[in-house]
N, C-alpha and C. Protein backbone atom coordinates (compact mmCIF):
# COMPACT_ATOMS: atom_id res chain seq x y z
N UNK A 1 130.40 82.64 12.88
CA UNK A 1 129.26 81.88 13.34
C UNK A 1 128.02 82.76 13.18
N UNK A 2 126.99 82.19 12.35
CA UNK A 2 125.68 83.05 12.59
C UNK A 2 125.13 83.02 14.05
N UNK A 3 124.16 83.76 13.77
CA UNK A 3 123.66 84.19 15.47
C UNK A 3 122.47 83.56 15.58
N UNK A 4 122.17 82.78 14.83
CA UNK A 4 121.20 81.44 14.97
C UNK A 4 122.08 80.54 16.18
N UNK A 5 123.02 80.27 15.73
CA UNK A 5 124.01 79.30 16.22
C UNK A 5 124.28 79.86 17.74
N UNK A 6 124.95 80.84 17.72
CA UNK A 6 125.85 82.13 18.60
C UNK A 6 124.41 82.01 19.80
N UNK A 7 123.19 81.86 19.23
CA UNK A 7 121.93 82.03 20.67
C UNK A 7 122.02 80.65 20.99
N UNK A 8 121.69 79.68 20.15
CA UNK A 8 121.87 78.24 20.45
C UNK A 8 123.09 78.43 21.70
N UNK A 9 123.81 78.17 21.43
CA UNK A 9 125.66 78.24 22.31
C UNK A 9 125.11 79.13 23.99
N UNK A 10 124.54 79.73 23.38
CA UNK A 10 124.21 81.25 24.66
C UNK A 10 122.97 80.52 25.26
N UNK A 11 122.40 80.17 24.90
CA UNK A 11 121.32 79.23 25.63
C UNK A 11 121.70 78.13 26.73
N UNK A 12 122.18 77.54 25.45
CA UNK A 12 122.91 76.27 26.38
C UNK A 12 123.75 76.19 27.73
N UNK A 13 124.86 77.99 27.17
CA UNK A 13 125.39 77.83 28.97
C UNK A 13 124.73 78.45 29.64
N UNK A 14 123.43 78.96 29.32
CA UNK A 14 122.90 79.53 30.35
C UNK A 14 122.00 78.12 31.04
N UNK A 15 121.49 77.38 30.38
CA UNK A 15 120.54 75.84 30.95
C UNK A 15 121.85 75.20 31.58
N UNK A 16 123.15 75.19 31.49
CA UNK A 16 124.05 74.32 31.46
C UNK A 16 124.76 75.09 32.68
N UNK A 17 124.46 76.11 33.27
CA UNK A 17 125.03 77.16 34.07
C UNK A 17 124.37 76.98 35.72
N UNK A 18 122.78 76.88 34.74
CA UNK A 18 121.42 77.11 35.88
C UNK A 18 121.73 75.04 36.90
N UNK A 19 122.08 74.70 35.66
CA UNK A 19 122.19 73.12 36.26
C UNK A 19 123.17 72.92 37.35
N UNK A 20 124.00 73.36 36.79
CA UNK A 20 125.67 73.05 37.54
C UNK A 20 126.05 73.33 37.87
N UNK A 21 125.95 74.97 38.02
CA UNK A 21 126.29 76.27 38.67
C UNK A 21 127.99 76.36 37.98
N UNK A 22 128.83 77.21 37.92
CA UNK A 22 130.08 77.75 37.36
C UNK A 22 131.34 76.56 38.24
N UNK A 23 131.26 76.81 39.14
CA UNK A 23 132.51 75.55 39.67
C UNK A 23 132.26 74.19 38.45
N UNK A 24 131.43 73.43 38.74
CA UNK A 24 130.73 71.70 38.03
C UNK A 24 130.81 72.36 36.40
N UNK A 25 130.54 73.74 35.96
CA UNK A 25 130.21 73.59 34.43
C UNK A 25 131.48 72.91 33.81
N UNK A 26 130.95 71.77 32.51
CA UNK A 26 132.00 71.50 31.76
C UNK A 26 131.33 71.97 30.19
N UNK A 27 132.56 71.87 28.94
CA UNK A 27 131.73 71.48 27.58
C UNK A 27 130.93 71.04 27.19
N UNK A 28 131.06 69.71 28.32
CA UNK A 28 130.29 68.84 27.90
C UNK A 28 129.08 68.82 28.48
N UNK A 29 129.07 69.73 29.04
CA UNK A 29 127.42 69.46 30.12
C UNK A 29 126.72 70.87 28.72
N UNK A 30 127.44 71.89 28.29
CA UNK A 30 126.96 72.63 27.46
C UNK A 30 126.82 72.38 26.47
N UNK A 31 127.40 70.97 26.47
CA UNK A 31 126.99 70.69 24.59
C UNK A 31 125.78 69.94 24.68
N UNK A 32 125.49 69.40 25.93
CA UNK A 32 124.42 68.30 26.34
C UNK A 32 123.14 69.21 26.23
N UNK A 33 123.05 70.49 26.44
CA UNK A 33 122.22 71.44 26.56
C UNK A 33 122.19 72.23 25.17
N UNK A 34 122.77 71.85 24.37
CA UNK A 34 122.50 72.30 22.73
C UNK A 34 122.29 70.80 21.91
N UNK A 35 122.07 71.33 20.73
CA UNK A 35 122.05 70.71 19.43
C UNK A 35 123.78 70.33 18.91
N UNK A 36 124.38 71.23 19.36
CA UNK A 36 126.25 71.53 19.36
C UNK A 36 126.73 70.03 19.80
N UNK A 37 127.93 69.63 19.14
CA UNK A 37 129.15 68.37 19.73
C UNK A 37 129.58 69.42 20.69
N UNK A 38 130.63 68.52 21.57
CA UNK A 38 131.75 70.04 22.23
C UNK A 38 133.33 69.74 21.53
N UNK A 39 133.35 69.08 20.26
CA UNK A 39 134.29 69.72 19.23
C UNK A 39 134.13 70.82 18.57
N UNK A 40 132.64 70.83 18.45
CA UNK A 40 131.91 71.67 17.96
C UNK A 40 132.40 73.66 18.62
N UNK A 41 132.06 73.34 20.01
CA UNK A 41 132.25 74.45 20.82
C UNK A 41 133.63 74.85 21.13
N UNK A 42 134.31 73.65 21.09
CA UNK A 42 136.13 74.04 21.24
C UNK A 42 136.31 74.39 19.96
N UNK A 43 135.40 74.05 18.65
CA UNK A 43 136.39 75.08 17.31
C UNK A 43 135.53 76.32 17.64
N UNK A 44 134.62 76.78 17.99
CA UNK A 44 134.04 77.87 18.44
C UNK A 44 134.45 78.88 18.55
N UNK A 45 134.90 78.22 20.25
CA UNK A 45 135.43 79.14 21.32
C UNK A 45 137.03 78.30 21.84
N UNK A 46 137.49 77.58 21.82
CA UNK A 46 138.38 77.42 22.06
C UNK A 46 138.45 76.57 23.52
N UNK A 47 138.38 77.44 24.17
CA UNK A 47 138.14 77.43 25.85
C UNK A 47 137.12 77.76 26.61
N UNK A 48 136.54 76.37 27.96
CA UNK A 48 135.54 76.93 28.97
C UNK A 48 135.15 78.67 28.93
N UNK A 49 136.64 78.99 29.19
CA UNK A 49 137.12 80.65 29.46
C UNK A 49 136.56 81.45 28.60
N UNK A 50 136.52 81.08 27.52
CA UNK A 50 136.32 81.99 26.23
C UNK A 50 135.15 81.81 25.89
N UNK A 51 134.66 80.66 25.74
CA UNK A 51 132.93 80.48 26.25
C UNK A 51 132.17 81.16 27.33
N UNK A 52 132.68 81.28 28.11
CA UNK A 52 131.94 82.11 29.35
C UNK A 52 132.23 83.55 29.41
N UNK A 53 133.32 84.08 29.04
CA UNK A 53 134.20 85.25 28.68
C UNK A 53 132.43 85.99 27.58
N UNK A 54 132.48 84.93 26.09
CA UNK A 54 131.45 85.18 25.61
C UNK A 54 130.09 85.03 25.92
N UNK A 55 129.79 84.28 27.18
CA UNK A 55 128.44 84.56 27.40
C UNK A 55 127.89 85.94 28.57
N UNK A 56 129.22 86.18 28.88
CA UNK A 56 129.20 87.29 29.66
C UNK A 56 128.83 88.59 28.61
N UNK A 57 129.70 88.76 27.52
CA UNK A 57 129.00 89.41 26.59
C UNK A 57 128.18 89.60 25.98
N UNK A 58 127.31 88.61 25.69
CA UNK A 58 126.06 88.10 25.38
C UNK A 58 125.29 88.78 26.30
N UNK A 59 125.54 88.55 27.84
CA UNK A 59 124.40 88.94 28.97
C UNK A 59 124.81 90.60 28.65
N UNK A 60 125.73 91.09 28.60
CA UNK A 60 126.14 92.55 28.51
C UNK A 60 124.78 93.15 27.35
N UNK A 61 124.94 92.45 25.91
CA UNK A 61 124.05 92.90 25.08
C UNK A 61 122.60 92.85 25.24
N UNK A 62 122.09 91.89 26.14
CA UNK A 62 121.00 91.85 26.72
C UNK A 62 120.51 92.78 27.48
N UNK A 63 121.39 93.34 28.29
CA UNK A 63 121.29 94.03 29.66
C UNK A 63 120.81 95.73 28.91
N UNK A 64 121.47 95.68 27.79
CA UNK A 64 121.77 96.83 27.04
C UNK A 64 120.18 96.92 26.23
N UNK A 65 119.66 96.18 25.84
CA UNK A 65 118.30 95.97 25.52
C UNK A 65 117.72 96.28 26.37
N UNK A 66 117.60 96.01 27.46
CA UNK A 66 116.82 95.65 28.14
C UNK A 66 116.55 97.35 28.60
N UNK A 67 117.77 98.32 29.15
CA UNK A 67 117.93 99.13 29.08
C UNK A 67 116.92 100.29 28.31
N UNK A 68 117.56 99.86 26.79
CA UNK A 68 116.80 100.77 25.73
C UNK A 68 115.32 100.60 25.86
N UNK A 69 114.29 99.28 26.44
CA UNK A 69 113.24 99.82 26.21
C UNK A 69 112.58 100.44 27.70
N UNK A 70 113.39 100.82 28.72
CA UNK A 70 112.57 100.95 29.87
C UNK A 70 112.25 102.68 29.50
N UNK A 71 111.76 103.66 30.45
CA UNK A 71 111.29 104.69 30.02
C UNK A 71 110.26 105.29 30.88
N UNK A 72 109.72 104.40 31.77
CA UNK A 72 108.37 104.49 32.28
C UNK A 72 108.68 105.73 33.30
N UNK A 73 107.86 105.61 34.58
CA UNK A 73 108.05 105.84 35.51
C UNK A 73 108.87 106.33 35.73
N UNK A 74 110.11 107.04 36.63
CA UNK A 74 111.44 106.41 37.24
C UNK A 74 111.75 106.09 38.80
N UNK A 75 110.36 105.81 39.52
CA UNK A 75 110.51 105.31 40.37
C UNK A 75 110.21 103.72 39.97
N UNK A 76 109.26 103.21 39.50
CA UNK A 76 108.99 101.92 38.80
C UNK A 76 110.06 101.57 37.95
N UNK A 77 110.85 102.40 37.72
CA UNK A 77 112.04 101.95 36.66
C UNK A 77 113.26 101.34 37.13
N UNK A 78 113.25 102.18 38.83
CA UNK A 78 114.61 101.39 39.57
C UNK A 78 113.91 100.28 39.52
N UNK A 79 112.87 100.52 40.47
CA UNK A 79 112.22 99.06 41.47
C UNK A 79 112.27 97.86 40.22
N UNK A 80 112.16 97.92 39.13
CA UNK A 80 112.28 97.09 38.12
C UNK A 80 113.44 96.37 37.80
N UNK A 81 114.54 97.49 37.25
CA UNK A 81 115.94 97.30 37.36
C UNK A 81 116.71 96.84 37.91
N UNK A 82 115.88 96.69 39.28
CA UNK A 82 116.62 96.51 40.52
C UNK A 82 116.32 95.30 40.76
N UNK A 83 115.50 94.54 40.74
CA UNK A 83 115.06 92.98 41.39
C UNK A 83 114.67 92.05 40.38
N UNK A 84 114.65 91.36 40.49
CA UNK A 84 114.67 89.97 39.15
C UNK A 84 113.36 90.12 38.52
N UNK A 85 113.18 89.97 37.27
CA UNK A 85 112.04 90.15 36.74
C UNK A 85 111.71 88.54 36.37
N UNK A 86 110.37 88.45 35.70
CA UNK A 86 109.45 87.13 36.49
C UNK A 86 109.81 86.21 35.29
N UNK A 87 110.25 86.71 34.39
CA UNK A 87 111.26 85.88 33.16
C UNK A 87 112.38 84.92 33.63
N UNK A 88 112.51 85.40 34.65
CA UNK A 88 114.62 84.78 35.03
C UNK A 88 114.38 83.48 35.97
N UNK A 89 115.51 82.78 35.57
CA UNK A 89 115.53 81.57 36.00
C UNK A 89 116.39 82.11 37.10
N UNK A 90 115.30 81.22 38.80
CA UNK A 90 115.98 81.61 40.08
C UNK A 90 117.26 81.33 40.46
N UNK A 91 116.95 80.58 41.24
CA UNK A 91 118.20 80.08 42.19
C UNK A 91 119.95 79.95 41.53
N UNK A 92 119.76 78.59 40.72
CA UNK A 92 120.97 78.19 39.91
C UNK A 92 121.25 78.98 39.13
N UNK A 93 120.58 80.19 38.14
CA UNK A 93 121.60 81.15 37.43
C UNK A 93 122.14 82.13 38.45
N UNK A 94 120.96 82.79 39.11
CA UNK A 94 122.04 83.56 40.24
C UNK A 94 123.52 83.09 41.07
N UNK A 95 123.34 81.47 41.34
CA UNK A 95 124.65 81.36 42.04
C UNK A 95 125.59 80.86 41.28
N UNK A 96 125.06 80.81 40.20
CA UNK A 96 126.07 80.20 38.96
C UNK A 96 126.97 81.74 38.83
N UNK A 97 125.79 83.06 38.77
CA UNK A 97 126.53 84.60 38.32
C UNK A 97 127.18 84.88 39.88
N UNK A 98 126.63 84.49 41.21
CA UNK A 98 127.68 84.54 42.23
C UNK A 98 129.44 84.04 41.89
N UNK A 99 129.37 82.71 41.64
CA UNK A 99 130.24 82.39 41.73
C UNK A 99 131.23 82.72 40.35
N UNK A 100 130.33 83.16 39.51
CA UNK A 100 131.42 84.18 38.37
C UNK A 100 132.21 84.66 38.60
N UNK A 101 131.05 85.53 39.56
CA UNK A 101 131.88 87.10 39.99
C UNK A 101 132.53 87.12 41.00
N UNK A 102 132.70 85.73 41.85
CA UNK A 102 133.86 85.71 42.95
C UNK A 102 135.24 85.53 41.80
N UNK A 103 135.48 85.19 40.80
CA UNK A 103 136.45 85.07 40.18
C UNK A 103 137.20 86.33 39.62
N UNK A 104 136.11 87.21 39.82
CA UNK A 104 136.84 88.83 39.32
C UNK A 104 138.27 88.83 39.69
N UNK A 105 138.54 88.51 41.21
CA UNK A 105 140.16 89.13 41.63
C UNK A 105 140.71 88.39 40.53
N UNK A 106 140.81 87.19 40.45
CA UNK A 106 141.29 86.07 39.67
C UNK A 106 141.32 86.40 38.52
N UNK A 107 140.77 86.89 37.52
CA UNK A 107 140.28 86.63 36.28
C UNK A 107 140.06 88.39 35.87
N UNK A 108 141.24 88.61 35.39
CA UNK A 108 140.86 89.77 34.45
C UNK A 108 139.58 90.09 33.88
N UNK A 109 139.49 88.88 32.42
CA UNK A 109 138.34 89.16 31.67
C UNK A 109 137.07 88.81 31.81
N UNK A 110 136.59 88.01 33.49
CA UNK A 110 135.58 88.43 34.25
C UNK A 110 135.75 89.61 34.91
N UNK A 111 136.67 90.06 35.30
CA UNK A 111 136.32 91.18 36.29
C UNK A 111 135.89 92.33 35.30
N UNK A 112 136.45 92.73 34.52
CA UNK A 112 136.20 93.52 33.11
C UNK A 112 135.06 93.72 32.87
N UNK A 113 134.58 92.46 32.16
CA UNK A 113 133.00 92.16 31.89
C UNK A 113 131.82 92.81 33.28
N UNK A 114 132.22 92.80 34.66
CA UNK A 114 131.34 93.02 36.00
C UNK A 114 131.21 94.16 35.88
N UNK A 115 132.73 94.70 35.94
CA UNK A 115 132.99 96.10 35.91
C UNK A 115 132.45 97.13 34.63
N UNK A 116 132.43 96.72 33.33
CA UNK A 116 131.50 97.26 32.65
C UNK A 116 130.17 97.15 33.13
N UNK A 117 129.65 95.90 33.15
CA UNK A 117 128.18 96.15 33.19
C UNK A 117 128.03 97.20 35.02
N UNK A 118 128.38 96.93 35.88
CA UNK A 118 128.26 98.09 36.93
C UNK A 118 128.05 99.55 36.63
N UNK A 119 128.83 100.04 35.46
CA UNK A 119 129.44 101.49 35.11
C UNK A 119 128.48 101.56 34.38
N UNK A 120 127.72 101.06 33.27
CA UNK A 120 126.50 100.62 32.90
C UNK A 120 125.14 101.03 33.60
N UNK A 121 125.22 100.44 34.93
CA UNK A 121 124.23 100.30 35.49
C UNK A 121 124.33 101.51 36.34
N UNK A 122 125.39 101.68 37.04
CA UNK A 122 125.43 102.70 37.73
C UNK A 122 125.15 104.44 36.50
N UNK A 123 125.36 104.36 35.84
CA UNK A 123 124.89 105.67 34.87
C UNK A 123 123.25 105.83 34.23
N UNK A 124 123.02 104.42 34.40
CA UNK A 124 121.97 104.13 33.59
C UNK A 124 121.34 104.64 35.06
N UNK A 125 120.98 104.31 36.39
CA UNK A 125 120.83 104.60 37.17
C UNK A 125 120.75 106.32 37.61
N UNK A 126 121.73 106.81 37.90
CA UNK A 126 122.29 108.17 37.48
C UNK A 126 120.82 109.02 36.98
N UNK A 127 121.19 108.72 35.57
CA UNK A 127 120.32 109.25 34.68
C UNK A 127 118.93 109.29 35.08
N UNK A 128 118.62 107.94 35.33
CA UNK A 128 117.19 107.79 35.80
C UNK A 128 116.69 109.11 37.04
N UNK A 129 117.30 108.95 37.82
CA UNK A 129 117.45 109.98 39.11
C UNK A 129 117.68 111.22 38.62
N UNK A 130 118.17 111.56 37.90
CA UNK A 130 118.14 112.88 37.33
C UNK A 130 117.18 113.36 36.92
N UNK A 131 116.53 112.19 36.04
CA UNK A 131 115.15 112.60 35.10
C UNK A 131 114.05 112.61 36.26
N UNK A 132 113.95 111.68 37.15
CA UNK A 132 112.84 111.66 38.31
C UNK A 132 112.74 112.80 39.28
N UNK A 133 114.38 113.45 39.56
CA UNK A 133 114.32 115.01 40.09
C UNK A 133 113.85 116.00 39.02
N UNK A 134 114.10 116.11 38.20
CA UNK A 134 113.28 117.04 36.75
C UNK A 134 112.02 116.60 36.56
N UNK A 135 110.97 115.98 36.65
CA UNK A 135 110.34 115.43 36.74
C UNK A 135 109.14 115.71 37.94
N UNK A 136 109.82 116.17 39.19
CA UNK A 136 109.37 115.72 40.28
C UNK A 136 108.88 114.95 40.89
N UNK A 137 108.87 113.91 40.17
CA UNK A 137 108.81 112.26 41.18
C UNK A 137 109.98 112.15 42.60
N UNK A 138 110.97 112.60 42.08
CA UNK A 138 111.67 112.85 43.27
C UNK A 138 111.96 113.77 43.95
N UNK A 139 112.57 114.07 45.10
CA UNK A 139 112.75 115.12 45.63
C UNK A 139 113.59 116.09 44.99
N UNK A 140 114.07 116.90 45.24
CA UNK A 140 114.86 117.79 44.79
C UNK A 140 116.32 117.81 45.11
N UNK A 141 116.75 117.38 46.57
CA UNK A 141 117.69 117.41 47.03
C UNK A 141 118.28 116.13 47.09
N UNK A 142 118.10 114.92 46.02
CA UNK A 142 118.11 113.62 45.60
C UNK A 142 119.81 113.69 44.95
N UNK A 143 120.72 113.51 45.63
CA UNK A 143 122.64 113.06 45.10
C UNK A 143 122.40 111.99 43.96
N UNK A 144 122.05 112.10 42.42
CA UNK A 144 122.16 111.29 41.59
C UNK A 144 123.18 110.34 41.72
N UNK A 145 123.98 110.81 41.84
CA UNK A 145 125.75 109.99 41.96
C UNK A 145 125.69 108.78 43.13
N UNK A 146 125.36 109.41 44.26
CA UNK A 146 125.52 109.35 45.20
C UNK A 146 124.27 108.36 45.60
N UNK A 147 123.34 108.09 44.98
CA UNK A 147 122.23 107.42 44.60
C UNK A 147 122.50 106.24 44.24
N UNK A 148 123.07 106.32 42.87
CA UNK A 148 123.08 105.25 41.86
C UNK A 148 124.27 104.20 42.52
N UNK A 149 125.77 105.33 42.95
CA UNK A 149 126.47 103.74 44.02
C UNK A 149 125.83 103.14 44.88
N UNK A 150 125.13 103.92 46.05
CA UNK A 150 124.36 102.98 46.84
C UNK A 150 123.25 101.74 46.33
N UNK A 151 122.41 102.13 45.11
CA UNK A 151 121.54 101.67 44.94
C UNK A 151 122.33 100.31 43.89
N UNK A 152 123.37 100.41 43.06
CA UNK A 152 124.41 99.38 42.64
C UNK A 152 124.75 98.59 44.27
N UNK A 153 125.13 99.04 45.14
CA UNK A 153 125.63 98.41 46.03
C UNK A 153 124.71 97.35 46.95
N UNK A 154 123.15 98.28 46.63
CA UNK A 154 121.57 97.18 47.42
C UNK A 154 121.36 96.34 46.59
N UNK A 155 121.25 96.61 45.15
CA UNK A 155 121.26 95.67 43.88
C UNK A 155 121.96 93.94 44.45
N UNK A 156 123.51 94.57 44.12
CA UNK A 156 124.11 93.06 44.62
C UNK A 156 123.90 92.76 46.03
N UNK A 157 123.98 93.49 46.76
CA UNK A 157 123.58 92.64 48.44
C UNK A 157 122.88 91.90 48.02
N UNK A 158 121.66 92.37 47.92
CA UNK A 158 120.13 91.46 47.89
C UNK A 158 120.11 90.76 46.75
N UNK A 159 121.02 90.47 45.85
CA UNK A 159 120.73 89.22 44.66
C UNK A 159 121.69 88.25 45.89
N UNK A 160 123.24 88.94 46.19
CA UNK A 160 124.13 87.50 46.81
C UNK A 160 123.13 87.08 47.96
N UNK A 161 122.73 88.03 48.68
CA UNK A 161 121.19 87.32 50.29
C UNK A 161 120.12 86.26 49.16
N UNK A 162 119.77 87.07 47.88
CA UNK A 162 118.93 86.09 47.52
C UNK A 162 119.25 84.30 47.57
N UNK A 163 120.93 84.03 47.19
CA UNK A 163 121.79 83.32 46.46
C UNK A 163 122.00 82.49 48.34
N UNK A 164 122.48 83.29 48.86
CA UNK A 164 123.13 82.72 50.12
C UNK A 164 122.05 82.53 51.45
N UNK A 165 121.47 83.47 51.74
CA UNK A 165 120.64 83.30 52.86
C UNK A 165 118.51 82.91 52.75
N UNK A 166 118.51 82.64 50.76
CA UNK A 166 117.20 82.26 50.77
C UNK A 166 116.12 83.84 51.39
N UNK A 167 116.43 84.75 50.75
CA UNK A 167 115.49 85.58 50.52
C UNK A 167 114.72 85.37 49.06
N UNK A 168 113.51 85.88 49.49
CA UNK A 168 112.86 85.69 48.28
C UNK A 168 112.65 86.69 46.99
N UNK A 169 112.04 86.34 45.94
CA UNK A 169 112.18 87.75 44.95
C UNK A 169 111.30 88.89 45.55
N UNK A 170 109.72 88.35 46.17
CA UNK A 170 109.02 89.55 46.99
C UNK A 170 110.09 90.42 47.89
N UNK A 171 110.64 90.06 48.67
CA UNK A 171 111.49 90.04 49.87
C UNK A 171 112.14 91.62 48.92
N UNK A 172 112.90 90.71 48.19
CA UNK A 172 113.93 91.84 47.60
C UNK A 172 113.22 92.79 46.77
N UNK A 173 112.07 92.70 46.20
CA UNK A 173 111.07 93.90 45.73
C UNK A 173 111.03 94.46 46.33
N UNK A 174 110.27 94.70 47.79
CA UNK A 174 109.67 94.93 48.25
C UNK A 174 110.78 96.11 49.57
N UNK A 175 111.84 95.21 49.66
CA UNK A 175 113.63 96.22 49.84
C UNK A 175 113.60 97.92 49.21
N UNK A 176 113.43 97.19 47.98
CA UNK A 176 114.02 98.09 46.56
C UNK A 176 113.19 99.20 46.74
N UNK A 177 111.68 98.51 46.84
CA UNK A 177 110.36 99.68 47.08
C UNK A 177 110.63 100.58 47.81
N UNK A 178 110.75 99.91 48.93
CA UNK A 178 110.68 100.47 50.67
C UNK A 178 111.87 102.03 50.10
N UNK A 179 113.15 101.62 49.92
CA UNK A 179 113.88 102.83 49.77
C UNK A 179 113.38 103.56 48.68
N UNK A 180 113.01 102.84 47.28
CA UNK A 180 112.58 104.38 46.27
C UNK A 180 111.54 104.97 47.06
N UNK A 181 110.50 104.89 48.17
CA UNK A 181 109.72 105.50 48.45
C UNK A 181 109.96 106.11 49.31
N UNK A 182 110.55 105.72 50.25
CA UNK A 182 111.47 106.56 51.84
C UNK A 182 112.18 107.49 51.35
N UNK A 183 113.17 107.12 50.51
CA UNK A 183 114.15 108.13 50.46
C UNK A 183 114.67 109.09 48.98
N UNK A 184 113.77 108.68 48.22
CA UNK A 184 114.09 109.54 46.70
C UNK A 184 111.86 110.34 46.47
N UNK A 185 111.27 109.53 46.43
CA UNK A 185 109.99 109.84 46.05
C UNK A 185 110.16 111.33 47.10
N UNK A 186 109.16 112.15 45.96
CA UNK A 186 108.74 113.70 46.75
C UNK A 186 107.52 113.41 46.99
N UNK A 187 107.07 113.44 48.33
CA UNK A 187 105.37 113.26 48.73
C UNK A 187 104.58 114.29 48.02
N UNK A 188 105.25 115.55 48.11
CA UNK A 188 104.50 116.47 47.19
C UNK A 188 104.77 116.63 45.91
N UNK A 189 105.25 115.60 45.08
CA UNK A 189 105.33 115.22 43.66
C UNK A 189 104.22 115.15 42.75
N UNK A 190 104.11 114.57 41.96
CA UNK A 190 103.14 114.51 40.80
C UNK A 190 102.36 113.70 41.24
């Protein structure tokens, strides 16, 4: 399949995701959201599974972009990383990716897919904190490691609070802030 097509497909379950959230998604609500039949998408992909299996990969290669161009800051780089940027569709993709990722126990090749992008994030993280202690944006006595799980672990709280209890994206900025500045920023930094 060209990748004309392959974004078409990747589009669609993402409009077809944001609608229906992951329990309600069918083929057919994703073919309704392309140019695609969903004979079309079953010679594709075969299966719901394998469709979503692949759009999880899809989001992986994104994430990985998204990655390569940050650079800035690295206190602006968590706070970025960390809370939804003003591109993303709210509510329904987040609880559509909630209810993904309740399927991890269940589902091998979701849990796989989570678990990469975490190890991902958590290094990509890592790193950042490393460079911000070299740097001196941060303190000195800043646990990179020890950083990046916690800050993986505020990440998802505050997207599932976003998803479940109606916090807002300020709300959860403004979270993210509060700790890069409390507890990693060196007052006597740069």
């Amino acid at each position: 399949m060209d990748d004309d097509a392959e974004d078409e497909i990747m589009e669609a379950t993402y409009g077809a995701l944001c609608e229906n959230g992951y329990a309600g998604l069918t083929m057919q609500d994703i073919a309704d959201e392309s140019e695609k039949s969903k004979p079309t998408l079953h010679y594709h992909y075969g299966t719901k599974q394998e469709l979503l299996l692949a759009f999880l990969d899809y989001l992986l290669d994104e994430f990985h972009e998204r990655l390569e161009g940050d650079g800035d800051d690295p206190a602006d780089e968590l706070v970025s990383l960390l809370t939804p940027r003003e591109d993303e569709v709210g509510d329904g993709f987040r609880t559509a990716m909630l209810e993904m990722k309740a399927q991890s126990p269940y589902n091998e090749g979701v849990r796989d897919r989570f678990v990469e992008y975490e190890e991902e994030l958590k290094t990509y993280i890592e790193d950042t904190v490393r460079r911000g202690v070299e740097e001196g944006v941060f303190r000195n006595d800043v646990d990179a490691e020890g950083t990046a799980e916690m800050l993986v672990a505020l990440g998802n709280g505050l997207r599932t609070r976003s998803v479940t209890v109606g916090k807002t994206d300020d709300e959860l900025r403004a979270t993210v802030e509060t700790y890069v500045e409390t507890c990693l920023v060196d007052g006597d930094g740069v």
